[in-house]
PDB file of N, CA and C in Angstrom:
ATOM      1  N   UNK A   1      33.304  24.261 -37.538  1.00  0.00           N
ATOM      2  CA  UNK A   1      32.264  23.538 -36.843  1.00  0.00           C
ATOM      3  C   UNK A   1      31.195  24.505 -36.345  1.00  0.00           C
ATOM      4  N   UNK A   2      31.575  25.919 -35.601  1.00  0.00           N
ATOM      5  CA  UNK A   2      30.613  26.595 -35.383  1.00  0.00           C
ATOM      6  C   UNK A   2      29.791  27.021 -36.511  1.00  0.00           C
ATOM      7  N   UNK A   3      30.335  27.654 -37.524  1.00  0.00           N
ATOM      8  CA  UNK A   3      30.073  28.022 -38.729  1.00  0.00           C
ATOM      9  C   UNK A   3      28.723  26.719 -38.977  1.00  0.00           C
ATOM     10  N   UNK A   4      28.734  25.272 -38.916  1.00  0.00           N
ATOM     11  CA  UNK A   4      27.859  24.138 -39.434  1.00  0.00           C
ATOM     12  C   UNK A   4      26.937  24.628 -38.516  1.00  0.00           C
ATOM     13  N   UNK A   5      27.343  24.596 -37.170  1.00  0.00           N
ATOM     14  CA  UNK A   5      26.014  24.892 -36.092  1.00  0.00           C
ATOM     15  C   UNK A   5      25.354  26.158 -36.301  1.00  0.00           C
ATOM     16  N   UNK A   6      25.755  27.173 -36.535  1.00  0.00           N
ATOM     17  CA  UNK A   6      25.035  28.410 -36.584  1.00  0.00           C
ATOM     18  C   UNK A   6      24.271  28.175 -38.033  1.00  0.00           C
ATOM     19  N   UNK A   7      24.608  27.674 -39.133  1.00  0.00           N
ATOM     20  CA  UNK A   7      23.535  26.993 -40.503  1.00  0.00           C
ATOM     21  C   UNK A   7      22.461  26.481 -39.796  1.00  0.00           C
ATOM     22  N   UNK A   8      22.878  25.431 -39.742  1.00  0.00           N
ATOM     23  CA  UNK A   8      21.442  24.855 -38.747  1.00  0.00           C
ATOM     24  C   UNK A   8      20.498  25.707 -37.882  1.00  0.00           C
ATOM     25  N   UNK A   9      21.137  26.421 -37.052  1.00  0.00           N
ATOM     26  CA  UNK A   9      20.044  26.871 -36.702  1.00  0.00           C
ATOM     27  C   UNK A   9      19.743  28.128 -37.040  1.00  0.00           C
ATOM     28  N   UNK A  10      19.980  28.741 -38.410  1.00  0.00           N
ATOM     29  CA  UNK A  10      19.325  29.503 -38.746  1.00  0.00           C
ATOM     30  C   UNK A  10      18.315  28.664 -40.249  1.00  0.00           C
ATOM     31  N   UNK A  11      18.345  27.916 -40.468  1.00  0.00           N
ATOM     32  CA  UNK A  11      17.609  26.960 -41.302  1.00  0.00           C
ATOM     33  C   UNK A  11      16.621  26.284 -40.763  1.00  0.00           C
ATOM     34  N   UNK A  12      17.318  26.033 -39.905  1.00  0.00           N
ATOM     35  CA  UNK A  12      15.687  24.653 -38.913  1.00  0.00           C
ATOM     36  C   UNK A  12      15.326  25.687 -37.830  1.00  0.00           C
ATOM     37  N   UNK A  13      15.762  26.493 -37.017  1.00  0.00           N
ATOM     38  CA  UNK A  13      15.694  27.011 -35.562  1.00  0.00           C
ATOM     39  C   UNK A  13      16.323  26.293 -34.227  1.00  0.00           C
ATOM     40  N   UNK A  14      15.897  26.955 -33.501  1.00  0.00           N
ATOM     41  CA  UNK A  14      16.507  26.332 -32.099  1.00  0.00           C
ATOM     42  C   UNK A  14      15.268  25.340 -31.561  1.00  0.00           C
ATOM     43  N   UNK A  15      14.298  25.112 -31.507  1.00  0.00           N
ATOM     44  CA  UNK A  15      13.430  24.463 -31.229  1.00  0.00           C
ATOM     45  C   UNK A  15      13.548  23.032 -31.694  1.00  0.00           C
ATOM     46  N   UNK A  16      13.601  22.060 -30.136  1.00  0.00           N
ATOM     47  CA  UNK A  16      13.588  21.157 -30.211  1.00  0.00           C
ATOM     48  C   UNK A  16      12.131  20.282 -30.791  1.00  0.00           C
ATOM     49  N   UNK A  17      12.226  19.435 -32.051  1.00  0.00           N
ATOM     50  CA  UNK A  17      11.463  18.548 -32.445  1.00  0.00           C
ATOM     51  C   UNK A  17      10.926  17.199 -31.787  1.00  0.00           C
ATOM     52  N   UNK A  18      11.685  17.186 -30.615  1.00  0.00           N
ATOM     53  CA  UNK A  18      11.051  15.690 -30.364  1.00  0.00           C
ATOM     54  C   UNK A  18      10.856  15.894 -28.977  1.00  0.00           C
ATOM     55  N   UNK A  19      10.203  15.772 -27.530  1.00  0.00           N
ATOM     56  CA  UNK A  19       9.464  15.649 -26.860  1.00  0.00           C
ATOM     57  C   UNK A  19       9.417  14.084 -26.126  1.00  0.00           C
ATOM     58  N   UNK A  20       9.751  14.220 -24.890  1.00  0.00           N
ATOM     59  CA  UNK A  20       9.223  13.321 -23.958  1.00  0.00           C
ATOM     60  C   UNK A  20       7.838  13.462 -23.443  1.00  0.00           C
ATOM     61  N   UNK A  21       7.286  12.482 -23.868  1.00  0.00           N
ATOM     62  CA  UNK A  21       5.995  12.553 -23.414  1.00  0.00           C
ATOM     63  C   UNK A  21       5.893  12.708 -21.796  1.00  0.00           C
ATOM     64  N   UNK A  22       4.761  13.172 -21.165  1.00  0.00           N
ATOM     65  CA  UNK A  22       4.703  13.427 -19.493  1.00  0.00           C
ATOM     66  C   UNK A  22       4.172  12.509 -19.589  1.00  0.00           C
ATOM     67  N   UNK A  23       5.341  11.992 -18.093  1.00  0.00           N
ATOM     68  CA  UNK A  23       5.348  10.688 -16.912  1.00  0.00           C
ATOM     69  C   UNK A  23       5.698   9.397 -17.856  1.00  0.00           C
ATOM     70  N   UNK A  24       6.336   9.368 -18.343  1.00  0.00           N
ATOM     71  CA  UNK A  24       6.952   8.463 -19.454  1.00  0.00           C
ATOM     72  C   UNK A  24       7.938   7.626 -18.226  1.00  0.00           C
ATOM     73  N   UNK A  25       8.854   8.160 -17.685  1.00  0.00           N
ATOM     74  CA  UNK A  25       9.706   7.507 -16.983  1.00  0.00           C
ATOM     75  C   UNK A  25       8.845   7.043 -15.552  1.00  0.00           C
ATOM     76  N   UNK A  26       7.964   7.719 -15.610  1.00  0.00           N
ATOM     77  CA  UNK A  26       7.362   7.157 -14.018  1.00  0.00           C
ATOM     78  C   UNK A  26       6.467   6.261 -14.247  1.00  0.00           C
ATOM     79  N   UNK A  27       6.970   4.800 -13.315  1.00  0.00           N
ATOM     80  CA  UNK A  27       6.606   3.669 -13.783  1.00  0.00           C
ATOM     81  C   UNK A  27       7.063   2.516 -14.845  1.00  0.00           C
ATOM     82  N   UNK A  28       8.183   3.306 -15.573  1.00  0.00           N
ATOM     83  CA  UNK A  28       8.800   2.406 -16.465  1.00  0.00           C
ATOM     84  C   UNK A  28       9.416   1.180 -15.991  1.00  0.00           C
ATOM     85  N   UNK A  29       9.849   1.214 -14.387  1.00  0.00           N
ATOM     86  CA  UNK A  29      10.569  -0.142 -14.198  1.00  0.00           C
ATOM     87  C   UNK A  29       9.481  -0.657 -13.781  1.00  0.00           C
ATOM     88  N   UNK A  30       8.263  -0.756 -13.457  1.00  0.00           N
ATOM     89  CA  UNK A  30       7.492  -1.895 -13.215  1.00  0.00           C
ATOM     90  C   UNK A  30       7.078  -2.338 -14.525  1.00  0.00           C
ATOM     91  N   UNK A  31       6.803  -1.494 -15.688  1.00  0.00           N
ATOM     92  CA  UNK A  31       6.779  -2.062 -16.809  1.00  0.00           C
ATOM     93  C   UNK A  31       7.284  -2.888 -17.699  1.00  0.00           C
ATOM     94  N   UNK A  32       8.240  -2.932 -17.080  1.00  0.00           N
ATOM     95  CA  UNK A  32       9.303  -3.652 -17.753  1.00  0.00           C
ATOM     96  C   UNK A  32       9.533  -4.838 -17.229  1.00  0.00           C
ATOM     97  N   UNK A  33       9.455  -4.338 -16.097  1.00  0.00           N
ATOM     98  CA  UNK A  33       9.780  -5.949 -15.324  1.00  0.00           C
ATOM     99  C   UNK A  33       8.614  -6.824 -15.674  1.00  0.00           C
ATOM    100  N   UNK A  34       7.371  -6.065 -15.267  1.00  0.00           N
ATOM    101  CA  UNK A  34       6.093  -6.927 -15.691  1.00  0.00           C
ATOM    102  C   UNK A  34       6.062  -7.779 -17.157  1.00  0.00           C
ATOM    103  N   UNK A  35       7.111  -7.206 -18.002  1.00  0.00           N
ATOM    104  CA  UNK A  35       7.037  -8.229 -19.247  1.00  0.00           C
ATOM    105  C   UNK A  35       7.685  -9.159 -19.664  1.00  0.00           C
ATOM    106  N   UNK A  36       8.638  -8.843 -18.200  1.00  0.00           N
ATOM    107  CA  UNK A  36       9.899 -10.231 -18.478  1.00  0.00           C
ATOM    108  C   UNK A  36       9.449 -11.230 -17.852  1.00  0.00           C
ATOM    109  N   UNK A  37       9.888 -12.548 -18.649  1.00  0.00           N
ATOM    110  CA  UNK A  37       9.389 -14.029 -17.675  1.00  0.00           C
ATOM    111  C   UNK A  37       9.621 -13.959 -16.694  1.00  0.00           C
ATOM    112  N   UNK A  38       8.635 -15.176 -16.548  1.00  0.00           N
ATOM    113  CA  UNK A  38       8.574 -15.452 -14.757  1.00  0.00           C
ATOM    114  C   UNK A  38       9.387 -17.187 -14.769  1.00  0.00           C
ATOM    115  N   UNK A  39       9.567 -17.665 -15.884  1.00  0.00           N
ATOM    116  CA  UNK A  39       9.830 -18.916 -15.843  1.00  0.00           C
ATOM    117  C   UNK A  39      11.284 -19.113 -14.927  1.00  0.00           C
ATOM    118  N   UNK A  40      11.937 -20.357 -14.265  1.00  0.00           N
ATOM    119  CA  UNK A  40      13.764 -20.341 -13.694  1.00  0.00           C
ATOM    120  C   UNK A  40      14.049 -20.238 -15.307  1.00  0.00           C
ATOM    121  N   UNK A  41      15.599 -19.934 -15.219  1.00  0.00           N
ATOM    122  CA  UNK A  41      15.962 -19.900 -15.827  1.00  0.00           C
ATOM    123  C   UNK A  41      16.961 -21.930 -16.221  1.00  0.00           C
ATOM    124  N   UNK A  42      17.033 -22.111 -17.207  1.00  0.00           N
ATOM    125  CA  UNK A  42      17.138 -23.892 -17.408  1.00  0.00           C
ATOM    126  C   UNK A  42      18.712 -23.670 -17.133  1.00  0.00           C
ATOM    127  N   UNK A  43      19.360 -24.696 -16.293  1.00  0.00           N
ATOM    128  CA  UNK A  43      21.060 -25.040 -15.839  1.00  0.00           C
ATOM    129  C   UNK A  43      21.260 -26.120 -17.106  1.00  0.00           C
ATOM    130  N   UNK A  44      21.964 -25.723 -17.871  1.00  0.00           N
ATOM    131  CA  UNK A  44      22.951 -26.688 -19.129  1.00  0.00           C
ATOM    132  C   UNK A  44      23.949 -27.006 -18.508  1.00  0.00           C
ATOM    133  N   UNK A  45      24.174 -28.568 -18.732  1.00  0.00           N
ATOM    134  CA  UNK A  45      25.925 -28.816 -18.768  1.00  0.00           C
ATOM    135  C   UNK A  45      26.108 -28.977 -19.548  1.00  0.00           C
ATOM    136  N   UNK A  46      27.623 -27.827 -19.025  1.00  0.00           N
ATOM    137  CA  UNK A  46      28.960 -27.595 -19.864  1.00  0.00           C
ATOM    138  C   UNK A  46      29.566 -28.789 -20.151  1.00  0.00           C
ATOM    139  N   UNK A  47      30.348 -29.181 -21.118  1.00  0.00           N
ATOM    140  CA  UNK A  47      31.429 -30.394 -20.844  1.00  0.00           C
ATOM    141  C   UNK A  47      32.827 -29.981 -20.796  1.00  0.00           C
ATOM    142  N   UNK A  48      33.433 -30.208 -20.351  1.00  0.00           N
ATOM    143  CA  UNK A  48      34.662 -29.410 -20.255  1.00  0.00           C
ATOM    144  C   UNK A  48      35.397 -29.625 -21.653  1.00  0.00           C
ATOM    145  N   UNK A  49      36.405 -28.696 -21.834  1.00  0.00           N
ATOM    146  CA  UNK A  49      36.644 -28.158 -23.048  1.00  0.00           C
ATOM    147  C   UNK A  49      37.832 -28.648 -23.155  1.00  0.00           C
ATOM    148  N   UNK A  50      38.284 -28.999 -24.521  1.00  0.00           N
ATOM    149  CA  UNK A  50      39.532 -30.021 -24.842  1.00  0.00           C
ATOM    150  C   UNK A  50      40.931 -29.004 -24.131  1.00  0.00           C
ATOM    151  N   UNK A  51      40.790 -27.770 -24.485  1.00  0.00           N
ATOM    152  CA  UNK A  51      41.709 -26.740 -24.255  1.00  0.00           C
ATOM    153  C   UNK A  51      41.988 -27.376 -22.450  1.00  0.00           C
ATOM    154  N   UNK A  52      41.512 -27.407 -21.535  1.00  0.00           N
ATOM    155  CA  UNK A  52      41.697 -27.577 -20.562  1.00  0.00           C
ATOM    156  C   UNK A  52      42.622 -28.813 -20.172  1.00  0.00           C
ATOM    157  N   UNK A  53      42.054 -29.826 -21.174  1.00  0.00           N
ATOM    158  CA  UNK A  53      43.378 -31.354 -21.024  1.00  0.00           C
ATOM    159  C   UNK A  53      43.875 -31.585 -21.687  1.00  0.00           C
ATOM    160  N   UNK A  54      44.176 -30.386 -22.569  1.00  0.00           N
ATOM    161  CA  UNK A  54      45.631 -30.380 -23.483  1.00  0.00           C
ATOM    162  C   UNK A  54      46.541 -29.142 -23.084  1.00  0.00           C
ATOM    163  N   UNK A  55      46.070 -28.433 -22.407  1.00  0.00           N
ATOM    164  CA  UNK A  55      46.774 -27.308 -21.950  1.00  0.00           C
ATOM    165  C   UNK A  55      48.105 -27.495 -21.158  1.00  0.00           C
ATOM    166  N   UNK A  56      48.159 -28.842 -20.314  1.00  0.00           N
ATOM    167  CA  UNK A  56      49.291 -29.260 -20.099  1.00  0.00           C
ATOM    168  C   UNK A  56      50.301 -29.371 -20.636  1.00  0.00           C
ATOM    169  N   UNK A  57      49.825 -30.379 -21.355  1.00  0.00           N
ATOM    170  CA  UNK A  57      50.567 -30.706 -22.622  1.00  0.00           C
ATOM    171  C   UNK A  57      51.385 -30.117 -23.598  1.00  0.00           C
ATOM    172  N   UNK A  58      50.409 -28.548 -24.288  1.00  0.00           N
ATOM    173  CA  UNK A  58      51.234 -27.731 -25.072  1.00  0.00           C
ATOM    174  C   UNK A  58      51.880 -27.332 -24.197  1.00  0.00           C
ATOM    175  N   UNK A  59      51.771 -26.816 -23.042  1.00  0.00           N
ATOM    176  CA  UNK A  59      52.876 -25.794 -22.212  1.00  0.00           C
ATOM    177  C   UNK A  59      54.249 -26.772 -22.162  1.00  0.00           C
ATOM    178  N   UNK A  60      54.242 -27.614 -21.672  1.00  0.00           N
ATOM    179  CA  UNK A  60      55.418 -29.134 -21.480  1.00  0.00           C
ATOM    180  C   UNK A  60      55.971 -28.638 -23.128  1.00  0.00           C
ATOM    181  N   UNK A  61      54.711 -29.502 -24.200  1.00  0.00           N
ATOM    182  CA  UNK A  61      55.902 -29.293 -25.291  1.00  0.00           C
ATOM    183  C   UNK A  61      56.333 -27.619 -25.979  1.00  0.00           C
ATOM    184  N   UNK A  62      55.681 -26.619 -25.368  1.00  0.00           N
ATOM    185  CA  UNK A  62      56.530 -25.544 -25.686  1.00  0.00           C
ATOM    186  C   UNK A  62      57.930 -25.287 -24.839  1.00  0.00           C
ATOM    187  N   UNK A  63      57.730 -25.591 -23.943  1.00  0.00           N
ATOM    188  CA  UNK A  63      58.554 -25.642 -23.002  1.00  0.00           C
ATOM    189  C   UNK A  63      59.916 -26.673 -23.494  1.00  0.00           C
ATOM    190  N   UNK A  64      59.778 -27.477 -24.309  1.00  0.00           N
ATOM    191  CA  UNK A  64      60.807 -28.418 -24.635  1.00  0.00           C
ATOM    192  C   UNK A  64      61.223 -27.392 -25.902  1.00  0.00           C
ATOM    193  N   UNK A  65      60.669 -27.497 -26.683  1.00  0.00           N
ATOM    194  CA  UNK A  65      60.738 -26.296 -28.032  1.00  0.00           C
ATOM    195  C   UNK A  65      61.561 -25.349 -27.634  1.00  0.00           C
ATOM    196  N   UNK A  66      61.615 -24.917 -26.936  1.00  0.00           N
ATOM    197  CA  UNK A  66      61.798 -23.290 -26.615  1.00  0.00           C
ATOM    198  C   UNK A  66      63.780 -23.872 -25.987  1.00  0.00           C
ATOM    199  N   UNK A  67      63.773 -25.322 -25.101  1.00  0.00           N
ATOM    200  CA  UNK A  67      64.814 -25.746 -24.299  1.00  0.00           C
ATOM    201  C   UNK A  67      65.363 -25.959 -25.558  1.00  0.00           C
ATOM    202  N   UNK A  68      65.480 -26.592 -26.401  1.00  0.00           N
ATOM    203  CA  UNK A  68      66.110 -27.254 -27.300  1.00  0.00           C
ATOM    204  C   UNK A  68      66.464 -25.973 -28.520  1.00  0.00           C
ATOM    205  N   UNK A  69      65.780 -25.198 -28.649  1.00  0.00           N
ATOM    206  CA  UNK A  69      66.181 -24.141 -29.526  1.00  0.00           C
ATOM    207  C   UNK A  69      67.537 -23.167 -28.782  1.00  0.00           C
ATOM    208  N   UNK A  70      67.373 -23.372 -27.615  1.00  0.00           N
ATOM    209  CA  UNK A  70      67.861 -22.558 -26.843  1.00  0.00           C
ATOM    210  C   UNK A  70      69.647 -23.086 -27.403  1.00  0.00           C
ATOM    211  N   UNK A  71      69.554 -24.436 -26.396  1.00  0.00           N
ATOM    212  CA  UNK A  71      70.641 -24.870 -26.335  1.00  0.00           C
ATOM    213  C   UNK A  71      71.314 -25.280 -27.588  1.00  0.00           C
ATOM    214  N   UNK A  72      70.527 -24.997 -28.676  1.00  0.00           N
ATOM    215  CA  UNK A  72      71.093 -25.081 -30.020  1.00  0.00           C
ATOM    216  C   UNK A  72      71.572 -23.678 -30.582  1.00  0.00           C
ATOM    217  N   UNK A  73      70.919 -22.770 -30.227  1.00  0.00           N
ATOM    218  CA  UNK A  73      71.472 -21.577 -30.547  1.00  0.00           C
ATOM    219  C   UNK A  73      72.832 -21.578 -29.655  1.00  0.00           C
ATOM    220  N   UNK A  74      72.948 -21.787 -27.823  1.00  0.00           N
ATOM    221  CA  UNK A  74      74.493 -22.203 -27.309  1.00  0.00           C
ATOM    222  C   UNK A  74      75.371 -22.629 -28.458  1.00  0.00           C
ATOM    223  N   UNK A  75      74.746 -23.643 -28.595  1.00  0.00           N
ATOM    224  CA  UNK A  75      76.097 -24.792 -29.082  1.00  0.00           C
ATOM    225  C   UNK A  75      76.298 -23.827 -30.548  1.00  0.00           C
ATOM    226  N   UNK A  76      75.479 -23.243 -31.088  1.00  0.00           N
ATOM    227  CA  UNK A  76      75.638 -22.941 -32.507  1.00  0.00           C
ATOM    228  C   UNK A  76      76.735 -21.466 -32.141  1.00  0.00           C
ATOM    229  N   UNK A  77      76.304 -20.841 -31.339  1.00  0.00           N
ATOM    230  CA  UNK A  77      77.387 -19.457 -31.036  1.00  0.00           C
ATOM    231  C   UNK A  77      78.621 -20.113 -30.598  1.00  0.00           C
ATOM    232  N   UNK A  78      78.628 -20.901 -29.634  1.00  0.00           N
ATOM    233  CA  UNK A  78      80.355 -21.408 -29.032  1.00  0.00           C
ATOM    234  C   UNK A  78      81.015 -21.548 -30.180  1.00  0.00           C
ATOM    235  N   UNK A  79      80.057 -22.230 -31.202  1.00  0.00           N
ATOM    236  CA  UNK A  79      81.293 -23.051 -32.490  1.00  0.00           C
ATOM    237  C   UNK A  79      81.896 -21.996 -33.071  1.00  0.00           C
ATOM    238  N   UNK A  80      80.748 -20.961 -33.453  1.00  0.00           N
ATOM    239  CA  UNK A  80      81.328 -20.082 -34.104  1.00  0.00           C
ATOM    240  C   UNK A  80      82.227 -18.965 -33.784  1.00  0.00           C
ATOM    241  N   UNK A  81      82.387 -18.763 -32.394  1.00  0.00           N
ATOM    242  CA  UNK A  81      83.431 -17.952 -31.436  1.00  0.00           C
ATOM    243  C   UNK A  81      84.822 -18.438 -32.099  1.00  0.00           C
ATOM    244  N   UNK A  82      84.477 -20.386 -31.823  1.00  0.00           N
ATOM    245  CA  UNK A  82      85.968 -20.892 -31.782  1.00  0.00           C
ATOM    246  C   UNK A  82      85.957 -20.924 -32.853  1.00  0.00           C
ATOM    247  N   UNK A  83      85.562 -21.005 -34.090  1.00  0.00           N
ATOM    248  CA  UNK A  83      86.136 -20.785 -35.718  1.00  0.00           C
ATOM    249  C   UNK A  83      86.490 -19.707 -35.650  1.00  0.00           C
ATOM    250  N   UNK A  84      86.239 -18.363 -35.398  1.00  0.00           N
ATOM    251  CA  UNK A  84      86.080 -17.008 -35.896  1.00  0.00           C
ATOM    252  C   UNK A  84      87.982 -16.841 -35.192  1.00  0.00           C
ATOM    253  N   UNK A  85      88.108 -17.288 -33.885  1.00  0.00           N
ATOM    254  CA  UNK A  85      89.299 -17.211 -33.221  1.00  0.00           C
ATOM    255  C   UNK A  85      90.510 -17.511 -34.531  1.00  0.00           C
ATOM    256  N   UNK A  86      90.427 -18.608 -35.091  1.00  0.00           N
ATOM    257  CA  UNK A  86      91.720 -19.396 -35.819  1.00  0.00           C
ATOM    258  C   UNK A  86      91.642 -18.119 -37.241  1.00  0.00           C
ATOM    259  N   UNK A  87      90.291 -17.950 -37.697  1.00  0.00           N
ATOM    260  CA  UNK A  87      89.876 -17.413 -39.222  1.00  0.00           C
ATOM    261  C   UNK A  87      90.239 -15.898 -39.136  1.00  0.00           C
ATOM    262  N   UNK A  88      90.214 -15.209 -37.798  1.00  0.00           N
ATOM    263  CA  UNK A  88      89.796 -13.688 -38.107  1.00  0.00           C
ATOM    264  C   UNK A  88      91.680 -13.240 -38.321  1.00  0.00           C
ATOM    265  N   UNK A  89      91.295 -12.250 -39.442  1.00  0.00           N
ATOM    266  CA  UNK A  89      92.918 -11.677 -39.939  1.00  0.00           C
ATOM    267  C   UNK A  89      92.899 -10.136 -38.953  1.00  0.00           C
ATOM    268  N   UNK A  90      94.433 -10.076 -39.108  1.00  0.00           N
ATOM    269  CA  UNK A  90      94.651  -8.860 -38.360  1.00  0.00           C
ATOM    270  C   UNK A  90      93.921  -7.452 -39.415  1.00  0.00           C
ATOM    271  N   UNK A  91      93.140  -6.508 -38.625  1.00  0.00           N
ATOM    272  CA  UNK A  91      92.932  -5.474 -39.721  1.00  0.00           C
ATOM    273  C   UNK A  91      93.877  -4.192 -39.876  1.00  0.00           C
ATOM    274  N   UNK A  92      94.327  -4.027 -41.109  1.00  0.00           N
ATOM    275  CA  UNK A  92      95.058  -2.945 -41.622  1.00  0.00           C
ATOM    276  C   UNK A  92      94.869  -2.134 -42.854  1.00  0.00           C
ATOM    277  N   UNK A  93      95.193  -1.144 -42.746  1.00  0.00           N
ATOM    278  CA  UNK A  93      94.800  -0.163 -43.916  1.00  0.00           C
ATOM    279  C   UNK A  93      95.505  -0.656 -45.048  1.00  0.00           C
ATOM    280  N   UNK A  94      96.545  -0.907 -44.573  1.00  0.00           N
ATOM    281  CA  UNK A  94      97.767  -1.860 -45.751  1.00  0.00           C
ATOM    282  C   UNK A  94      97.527  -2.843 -45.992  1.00  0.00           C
ATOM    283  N   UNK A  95      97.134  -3.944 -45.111  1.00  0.00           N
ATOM    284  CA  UNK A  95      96.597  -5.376 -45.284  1.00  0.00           C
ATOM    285  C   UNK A  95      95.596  -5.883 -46.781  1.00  0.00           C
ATOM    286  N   UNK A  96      96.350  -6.027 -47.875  1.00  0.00           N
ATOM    287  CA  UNK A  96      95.244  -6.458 -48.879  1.00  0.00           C
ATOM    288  C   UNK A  96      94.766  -8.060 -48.884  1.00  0.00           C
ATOM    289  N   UNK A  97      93.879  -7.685 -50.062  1.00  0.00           N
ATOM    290  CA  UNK A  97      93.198  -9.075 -50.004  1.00  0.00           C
ATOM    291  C   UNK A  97      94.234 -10.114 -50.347  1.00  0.00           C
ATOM    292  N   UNK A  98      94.890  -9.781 -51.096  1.00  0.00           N
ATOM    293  CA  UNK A  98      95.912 -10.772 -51.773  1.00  0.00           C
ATOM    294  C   UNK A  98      96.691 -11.585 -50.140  1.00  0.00           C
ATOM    295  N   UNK A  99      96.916 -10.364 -49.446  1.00  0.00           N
ATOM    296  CA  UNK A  99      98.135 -11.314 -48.321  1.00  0.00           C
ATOM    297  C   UNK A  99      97.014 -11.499 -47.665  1.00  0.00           C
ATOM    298  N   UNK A 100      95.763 -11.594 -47.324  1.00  0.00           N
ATOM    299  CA  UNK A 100      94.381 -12.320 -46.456  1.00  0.00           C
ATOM    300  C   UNK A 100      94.460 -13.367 -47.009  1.00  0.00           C
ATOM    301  N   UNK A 101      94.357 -13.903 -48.415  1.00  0.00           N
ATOM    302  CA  UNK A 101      94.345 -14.982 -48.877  1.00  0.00           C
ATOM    303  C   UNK A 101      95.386 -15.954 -48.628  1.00  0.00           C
ATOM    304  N   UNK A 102      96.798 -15.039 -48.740  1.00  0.00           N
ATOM    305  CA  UNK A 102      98.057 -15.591 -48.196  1.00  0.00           C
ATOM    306  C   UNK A 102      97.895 -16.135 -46.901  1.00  0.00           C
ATOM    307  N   UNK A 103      97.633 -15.505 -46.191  1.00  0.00           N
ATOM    308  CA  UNK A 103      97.370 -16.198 -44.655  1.00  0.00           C
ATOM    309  C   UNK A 103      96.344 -17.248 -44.452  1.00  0.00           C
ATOM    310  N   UNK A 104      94.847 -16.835 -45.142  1.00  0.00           N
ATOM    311  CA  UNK A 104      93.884 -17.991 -44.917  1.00  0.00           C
ATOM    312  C   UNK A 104      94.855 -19.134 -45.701  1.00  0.00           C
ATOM    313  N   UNK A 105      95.573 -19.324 -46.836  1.00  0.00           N
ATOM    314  CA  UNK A 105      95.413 -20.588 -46.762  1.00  0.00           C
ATOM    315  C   UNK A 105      97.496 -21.208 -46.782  1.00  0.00           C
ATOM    316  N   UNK A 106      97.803 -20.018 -45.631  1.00  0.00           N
ATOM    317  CA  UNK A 106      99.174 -20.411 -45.109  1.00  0.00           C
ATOM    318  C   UNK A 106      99.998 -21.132 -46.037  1.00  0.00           C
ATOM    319  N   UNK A 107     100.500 -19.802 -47.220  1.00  0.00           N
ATOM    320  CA  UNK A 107     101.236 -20.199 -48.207  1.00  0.00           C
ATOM    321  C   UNK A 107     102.017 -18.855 -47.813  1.00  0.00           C
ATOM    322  N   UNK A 108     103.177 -19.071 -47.976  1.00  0.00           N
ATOM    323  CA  UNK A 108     104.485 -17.857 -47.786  1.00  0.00           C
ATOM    324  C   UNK A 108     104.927 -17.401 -49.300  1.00  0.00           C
ATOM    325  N   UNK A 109     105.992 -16.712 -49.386  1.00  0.00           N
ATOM    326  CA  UNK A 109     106.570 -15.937 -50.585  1.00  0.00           C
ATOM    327  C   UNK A 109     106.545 -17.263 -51.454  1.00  0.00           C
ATOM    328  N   UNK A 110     107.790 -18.286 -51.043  1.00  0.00           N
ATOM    329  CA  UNK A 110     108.292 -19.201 -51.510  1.00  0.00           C
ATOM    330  C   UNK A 110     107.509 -20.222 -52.517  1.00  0.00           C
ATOM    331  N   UNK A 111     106.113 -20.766 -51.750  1.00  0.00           N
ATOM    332  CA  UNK A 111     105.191 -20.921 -51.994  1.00  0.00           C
ATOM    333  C   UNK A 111     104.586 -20.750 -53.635  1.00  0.00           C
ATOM    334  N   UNK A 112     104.430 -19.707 -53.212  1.00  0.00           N
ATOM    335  CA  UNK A 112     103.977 -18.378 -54.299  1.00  0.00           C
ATOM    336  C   UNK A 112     104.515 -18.363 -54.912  1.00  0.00           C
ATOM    337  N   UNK A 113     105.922 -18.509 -55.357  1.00  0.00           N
ATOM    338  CA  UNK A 113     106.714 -18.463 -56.654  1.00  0.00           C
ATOM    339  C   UNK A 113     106.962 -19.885 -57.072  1.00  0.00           C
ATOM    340  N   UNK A 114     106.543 -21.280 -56.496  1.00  0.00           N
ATOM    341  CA  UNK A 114     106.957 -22.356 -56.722  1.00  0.00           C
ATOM    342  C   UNK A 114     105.624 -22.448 -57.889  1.00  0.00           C
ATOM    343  N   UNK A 115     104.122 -22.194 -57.337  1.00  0.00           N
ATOM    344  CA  UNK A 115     103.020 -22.770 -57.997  1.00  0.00           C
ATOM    345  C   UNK A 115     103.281 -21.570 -59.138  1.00  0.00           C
ATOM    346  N   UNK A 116     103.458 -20.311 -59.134  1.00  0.00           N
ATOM    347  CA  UNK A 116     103.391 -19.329 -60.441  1.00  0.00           C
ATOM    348  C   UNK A 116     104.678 -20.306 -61.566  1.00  0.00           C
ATOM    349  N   UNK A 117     105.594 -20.756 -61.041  1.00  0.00           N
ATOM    350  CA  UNK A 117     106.659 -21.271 -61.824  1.00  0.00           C
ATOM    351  C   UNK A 117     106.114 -22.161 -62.310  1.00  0.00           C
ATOM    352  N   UNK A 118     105.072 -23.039 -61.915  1.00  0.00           N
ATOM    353  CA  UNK A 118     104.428 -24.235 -62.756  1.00  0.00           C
ATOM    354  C   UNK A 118     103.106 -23.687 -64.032  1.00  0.00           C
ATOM    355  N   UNK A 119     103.308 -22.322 -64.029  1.00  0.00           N
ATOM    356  CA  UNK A 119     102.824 -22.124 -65.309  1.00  0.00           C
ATOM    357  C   UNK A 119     103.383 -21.176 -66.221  1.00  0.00           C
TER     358      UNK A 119
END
């Protein structure tokens, strides 16, 4: 960056090009003011805005939205606590899938050799 600045001003110089003219600022705020109207300024009515008498409204029905999701997510976790209770198998390094299956669908040895004997 210094390197860009020291180009410059050995290309253009240090001498500033542009100039405030004298007494430029003295007197500028009456000038200015002098060119702005003199007229009031005109009062519009607003009408009030739909957002304002529906704003009730969405808040109420987010507010129901939000109740009803709620208590559905409840009811949806309890159920699944109490399924998971009856379904979940003991875990073991030994435990295969074969005796998981045995247990989910509470068939013993006996079982097991009655339906293999029917083929």
């Amino acid at each position: 960056m210094e390197k860009d600045i020291e180009f410059l001003e050995k290309t253009l110089g240090k001498a500033q090009p542009f100039k405030v003219p004298d007494g430029y600022f003295e007197g500028l705020t009456e000038k200015v003011m002098a060119q702005l109207p003199t007229e009031d300024a005109r009062v519009i009515a607003l009408r009030p805005s739909r957002w304002r008498v529906y704003r009730p409204i969405a808040i109420a029905a987010a507010s129901v939205a939000v109740a009803i999701f709620s208590v559905g997510m409840y009811l949806h976790s309890s159920d699944t606590q109490s399924s998971e209770q009856f379904t979940q198998l003991p875990s073991s390094s030994s435990y295969s899938a074969i005796d998981q299956a045995a247990d989910y669908t509470m068939l013993d040895n006996e079982d097991m050799y009655a339906y293999l004997a029917d083929y």
